[in-house]
C-alpha atoms as a PDB file:
ATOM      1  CA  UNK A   1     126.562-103.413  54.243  1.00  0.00           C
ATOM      2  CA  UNK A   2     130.019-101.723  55.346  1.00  0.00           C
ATOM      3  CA  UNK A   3     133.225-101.889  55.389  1.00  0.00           C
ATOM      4  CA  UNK A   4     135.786-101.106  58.267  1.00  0.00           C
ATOM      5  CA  UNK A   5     139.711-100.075  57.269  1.00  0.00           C
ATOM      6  CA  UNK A   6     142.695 -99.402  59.109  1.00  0.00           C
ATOM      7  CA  UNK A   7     145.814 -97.643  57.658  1.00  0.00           C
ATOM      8  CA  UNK A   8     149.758 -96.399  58.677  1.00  0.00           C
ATOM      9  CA  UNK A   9     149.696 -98.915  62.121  1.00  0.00           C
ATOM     10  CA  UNK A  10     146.207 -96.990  62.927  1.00  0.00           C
ATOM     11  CA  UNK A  11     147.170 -93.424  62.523  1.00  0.00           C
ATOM     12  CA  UNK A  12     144.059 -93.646  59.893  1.00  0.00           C
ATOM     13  CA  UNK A  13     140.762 -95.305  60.540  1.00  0.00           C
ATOM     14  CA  UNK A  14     138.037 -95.077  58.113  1.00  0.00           C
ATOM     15  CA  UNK A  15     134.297 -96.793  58.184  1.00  0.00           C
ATOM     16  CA  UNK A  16     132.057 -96.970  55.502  1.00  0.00           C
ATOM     17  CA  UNK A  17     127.880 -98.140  56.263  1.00  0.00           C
ATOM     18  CA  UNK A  18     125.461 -98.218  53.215  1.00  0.00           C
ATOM     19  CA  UNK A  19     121.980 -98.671  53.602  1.00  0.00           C
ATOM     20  CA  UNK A  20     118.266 -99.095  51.881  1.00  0.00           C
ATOM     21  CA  UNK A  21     115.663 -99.832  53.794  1.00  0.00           C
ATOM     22  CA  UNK A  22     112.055-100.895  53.080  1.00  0.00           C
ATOM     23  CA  UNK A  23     109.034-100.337  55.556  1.00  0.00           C
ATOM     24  CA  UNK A  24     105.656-101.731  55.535  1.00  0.00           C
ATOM     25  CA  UNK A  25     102.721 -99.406  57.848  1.00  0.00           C
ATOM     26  CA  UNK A  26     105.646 -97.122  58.542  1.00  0.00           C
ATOM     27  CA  UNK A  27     103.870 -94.717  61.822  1.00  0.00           C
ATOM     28  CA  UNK A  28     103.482 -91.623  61.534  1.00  0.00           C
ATOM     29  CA  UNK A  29     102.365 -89.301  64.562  1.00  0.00           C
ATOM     30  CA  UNK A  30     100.068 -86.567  63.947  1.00  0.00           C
ATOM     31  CA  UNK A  31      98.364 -83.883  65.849  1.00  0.00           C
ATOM     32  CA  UNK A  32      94.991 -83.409  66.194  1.00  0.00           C
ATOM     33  CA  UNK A  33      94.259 -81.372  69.772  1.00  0.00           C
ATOM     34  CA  UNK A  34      95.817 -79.521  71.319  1.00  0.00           C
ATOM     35  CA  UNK A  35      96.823 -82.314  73.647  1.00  0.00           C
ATOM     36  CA  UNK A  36      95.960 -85.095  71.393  1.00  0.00           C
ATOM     37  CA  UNK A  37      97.961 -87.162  68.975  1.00  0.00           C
ATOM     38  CA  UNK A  38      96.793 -89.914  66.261  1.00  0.00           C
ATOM     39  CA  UNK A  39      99.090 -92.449  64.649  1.00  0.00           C
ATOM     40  CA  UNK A  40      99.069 -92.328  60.749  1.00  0.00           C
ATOM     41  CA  UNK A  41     100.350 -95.381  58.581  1.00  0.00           C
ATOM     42  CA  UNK A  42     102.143 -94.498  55.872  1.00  0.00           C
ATOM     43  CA  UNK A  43     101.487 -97.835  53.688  1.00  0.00           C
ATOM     44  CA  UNK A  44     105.389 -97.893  52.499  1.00  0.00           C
ATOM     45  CA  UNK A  45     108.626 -95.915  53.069  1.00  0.00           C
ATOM     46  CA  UNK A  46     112.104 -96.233  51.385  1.00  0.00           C
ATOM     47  CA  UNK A  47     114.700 -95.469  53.237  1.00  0.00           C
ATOM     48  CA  UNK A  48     118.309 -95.425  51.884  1.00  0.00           C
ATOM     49  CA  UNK A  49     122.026 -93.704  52.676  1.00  0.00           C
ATOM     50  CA  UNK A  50     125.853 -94.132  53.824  1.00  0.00           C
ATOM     51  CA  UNK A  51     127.700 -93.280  57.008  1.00  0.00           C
ATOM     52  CA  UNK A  52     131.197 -92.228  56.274  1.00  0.00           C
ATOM     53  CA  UNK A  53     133.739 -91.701  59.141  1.00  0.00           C
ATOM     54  CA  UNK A  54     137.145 -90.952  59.576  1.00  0.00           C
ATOM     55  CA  UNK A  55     139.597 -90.836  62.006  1.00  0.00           C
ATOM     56  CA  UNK A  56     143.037 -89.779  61.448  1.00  0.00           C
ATOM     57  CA  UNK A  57     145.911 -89.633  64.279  1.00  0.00           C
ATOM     58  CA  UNK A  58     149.486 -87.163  62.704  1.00  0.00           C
ATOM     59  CA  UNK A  59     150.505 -87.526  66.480  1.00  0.00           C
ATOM     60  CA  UNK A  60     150.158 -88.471  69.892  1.00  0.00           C
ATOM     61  CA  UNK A  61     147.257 -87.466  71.574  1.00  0.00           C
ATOM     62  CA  UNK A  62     146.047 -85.745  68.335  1.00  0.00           C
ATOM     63  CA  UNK A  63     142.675 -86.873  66.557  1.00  0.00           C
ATOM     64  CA  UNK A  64     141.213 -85.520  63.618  1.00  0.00           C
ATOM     65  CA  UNK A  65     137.579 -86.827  63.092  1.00  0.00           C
ATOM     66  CA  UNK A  66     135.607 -86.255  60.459  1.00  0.00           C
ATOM     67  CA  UNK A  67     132.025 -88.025  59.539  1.00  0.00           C
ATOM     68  CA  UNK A  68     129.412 -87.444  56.979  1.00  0.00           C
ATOM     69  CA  UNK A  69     125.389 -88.608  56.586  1.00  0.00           C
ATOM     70  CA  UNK A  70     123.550 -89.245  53.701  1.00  0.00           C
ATOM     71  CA  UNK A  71     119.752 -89.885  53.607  1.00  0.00           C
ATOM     72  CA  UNK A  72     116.757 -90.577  50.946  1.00  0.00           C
ATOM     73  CA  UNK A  73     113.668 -91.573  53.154  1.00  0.00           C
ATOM     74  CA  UNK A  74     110.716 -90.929  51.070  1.00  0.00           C
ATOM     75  CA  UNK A  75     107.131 -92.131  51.384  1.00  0.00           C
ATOM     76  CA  UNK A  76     106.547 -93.929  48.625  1.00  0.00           C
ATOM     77  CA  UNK A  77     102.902 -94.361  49.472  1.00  0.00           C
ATOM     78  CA  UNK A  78     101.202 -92.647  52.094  1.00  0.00           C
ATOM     79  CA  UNK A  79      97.235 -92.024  51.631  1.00  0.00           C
ATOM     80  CA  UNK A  80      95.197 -90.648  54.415  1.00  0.00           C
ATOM     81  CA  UNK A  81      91.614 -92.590  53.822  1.00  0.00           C
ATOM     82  CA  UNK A  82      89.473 -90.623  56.075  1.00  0.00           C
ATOM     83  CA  UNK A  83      90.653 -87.196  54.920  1.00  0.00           C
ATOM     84  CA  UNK A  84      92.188 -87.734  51.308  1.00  0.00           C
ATOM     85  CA  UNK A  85      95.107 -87.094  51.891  1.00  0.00           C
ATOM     86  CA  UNK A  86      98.167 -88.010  49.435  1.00  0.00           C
ATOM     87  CA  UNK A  87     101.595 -87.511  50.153  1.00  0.00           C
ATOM     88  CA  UNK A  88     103.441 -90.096  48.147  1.00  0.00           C
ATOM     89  CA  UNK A  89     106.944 -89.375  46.983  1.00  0.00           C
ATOM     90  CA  UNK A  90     107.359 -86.788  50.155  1.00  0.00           C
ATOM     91  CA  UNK A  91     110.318 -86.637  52.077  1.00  0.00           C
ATOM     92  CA  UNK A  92     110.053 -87.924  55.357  1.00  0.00           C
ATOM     93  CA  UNK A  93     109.285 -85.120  58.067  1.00  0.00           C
ATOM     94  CA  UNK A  94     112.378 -84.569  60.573  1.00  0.00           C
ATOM     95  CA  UNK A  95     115.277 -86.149  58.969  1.00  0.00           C
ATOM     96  CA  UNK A  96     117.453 -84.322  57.719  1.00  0.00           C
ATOM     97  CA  UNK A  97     119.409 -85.196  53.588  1.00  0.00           C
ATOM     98  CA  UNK A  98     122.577 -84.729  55.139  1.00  0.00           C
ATOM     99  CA  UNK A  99     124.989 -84.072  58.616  1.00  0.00           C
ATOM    100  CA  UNK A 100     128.535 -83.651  58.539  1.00  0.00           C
ATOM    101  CA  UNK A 101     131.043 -83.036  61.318  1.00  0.00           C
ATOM    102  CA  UNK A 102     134.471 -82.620  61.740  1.00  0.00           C
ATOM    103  CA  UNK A 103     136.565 -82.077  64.733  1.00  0.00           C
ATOM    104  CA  UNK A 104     139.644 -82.003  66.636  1.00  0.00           C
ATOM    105  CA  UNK A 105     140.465 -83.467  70.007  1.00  0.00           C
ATOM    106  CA  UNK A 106     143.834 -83.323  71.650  1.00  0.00           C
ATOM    107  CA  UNK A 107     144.415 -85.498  74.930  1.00  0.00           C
ATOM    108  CA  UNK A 108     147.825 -85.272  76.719  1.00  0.00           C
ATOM    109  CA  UNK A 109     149.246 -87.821  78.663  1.00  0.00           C
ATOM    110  CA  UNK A 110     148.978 -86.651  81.758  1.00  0.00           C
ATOM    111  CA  UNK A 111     144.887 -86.233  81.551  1.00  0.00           C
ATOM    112  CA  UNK A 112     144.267 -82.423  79.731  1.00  0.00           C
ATOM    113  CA  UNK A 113     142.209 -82.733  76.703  1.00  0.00           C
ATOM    114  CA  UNK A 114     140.472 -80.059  74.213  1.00  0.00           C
ATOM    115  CA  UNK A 115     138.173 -80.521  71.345  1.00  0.00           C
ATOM    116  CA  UNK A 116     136.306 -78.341  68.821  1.00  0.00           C
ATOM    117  CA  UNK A 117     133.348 -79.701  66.555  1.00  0.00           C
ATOM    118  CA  UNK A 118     131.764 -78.245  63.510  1.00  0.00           C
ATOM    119  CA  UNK A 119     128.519 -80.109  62.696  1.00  0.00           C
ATOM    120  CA  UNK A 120     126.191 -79.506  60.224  1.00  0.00           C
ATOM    121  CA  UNK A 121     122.679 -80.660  59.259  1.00  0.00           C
ATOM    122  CA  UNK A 122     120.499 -80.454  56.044  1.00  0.00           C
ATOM    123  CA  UNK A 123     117.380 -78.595  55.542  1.00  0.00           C
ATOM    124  CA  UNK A 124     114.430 -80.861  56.580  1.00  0.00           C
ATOM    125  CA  UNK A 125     110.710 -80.353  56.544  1.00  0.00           C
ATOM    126  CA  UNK A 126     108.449 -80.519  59.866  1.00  0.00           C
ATOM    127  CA  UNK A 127     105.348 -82.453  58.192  1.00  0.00           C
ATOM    128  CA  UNK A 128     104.304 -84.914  55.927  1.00  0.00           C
ATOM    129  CA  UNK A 129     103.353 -82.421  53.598  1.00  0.00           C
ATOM    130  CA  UNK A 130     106.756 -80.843  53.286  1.00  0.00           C
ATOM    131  CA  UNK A 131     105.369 -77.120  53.032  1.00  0.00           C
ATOM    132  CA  UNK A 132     107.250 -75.796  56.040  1.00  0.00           C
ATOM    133  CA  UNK A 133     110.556 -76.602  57.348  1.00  0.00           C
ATOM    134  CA  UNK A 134     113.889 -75.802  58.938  1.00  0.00           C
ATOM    135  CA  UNK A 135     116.771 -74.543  56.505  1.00  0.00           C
ATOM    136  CA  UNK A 136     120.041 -76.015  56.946  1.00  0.00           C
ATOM    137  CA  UNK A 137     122.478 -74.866  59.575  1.00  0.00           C
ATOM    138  CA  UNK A 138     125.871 -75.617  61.127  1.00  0.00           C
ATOM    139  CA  UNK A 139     126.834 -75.784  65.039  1.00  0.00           C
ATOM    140  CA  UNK A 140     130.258 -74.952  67.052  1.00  0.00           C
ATOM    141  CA  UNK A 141     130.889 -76.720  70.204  1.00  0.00           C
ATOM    142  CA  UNK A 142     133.909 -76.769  71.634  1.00  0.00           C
ATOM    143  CA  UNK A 143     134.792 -78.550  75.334  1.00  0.00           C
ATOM    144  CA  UNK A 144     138.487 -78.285  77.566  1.00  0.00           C
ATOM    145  CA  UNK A 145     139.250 -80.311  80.619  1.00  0.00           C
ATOM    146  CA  UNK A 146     141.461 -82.165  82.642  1.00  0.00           C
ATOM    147  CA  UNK A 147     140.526 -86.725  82.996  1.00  0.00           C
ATOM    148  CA  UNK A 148     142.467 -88.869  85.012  1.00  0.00           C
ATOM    149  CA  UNK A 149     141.438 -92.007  87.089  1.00  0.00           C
ATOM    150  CA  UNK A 150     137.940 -92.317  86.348  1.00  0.00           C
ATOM    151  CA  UNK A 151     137.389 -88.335  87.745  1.00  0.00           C
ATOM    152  CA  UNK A 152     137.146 -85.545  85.140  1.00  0.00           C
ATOM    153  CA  UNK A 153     135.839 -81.470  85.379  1.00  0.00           C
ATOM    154  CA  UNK A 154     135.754 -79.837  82.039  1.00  0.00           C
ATOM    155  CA  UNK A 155     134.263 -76.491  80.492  1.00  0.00           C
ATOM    156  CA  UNK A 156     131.845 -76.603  77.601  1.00  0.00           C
ATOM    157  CA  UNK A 157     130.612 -74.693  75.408  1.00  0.00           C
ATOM    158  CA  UNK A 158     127.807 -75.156  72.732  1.00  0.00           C
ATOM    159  CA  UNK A 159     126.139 -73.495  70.205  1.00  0.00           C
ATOM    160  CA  UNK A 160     129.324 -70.877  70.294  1.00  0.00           C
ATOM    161  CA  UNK A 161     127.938 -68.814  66.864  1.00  0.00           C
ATOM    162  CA  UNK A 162     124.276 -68.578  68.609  1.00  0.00           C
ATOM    163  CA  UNK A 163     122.445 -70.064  65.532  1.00  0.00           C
ATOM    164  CA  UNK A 164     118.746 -70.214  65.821  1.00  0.00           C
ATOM    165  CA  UNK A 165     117.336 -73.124  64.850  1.00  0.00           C
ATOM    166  CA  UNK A 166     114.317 -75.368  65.057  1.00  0.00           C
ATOM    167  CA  UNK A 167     114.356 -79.176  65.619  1.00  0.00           C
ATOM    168  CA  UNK A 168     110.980 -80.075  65.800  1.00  0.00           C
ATOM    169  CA  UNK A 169     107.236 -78.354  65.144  1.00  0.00           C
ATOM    170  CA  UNK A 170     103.902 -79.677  65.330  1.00  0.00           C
ATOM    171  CA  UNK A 171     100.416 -78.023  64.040  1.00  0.00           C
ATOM    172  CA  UNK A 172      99.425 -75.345  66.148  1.00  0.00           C
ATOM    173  CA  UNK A 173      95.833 -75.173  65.054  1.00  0.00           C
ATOM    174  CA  UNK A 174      93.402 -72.799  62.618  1.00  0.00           C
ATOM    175  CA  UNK A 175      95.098 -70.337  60.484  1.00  0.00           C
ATOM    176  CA  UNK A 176      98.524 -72.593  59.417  1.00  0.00           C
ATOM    177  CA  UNK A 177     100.205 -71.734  63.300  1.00  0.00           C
ATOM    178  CA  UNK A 178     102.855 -73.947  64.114  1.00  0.00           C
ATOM    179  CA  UNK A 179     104.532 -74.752  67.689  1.00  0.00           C
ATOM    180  CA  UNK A 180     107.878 -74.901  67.358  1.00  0.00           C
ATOM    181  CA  UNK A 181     110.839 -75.905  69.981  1.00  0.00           C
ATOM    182  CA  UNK A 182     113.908 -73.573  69.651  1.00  0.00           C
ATOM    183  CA  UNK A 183     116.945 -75.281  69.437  1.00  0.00           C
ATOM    184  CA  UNK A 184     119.718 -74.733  72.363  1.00  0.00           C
ATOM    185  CA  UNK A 185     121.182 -71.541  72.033  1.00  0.00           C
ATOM    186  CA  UNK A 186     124.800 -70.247  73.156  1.00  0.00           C
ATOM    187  CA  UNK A 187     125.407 -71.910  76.114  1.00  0.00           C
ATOM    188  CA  UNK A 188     128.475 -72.914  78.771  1.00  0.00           C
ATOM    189  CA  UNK A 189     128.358 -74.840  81.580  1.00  0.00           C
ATOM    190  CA  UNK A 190     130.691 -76.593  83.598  1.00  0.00           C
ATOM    191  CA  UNK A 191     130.916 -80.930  83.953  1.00  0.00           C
ATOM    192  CA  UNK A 192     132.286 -83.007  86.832  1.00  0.00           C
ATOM    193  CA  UNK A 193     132.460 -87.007  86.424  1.00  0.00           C
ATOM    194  CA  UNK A 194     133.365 -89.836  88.253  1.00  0.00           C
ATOM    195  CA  UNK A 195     133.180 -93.512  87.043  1.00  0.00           C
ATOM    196  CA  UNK A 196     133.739 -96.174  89.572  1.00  0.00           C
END
């Protein structure tokens, strides 16, 4: 359920989402090659949170945006016949308790725009077992540009502190090794777009 608001003839917008969620055979995907995957079902998952965003507008062309994630998706019973394996009342691997982000985004009239976004995500673990993880950590992005007509170039720029972080890991085999994929590091690039 949600709610959806609208303040000061729209200069303030504000969105609320709440959630719970209940999952039957939830799927799981595990690794058991080193090119091989099996498909686990975790016999039932709760899954419940809010969305919270808002927008607010002190002038023309000028948005402040700021949104915030909360999530509690737990296996509430997850029991691996052939192996004996319980993990009931673990977090669910990959997702994150919380993200956050705020920004600000100016666009002028005559097509220039510029925005800068903080955005932050909560420690989360890699596997079902929640023994190994990735901490929390924020990202700066920032983008500038010129958009008029349906044709836009702008320069980008992500990752601008260089944090090091890990989105996803599977098991790397004997000993406890993990592969991991590094996140995106400091990077800018340049964007041209057209829309017809």
């Amino acid at each position: 359920m949600g709610a959806k608001s609208e303040w000061l003839d729209g200069r303030m917008i504000a969105n609320l989402a709440l959630y719970y969620i209940l999952v039957d055979d939830f799927q799981v995907t595990r690794r058991v090659g080193l090119t091989s995957f099996t498909v686990l079902n975790a016999q039932a998952v709760t899954s419940r949170g809010l969305d919270l965003d808002v927008v607010a507008r002190p002038l023309e062309g000028l948005d402040l945006i700021a949104g915030l994630g909360y999530i509690d998706a737990r296996f509430d019973r997850f029991r691996v016949a052939r192996t004996s394996e319980r993990f009931d009342g673990n977090d669910i691997q990959l997702v994150p308790p919380y993200t956050f982000s705020v920004a600000m985004q100016y666009r002028h009239r005559h097509g220039g725009f510029a925005r800068v976004e903080y955005q932050g995500l909560g420690g989360y673990s890699f596997f079902e077992d929640n023994a190994r993880g990735q901490t929390a950590y924020e990202l700066l992005n920032a983008r500038v540009g010129y958009e008029r007509a349906g044709i836009g170039v702008s320069l980008f720029a992500k990752n601008l502190e260089d944090t090091g972080y890990f989105p996803f890991a599977l098991p790397g085999g004997p000993g406890g090794a993990i592969l991991t994929t590094p996140g995106e590091p400091r990077t800018f690039g340049i964007m041209v777009s057209a829309r017809f």
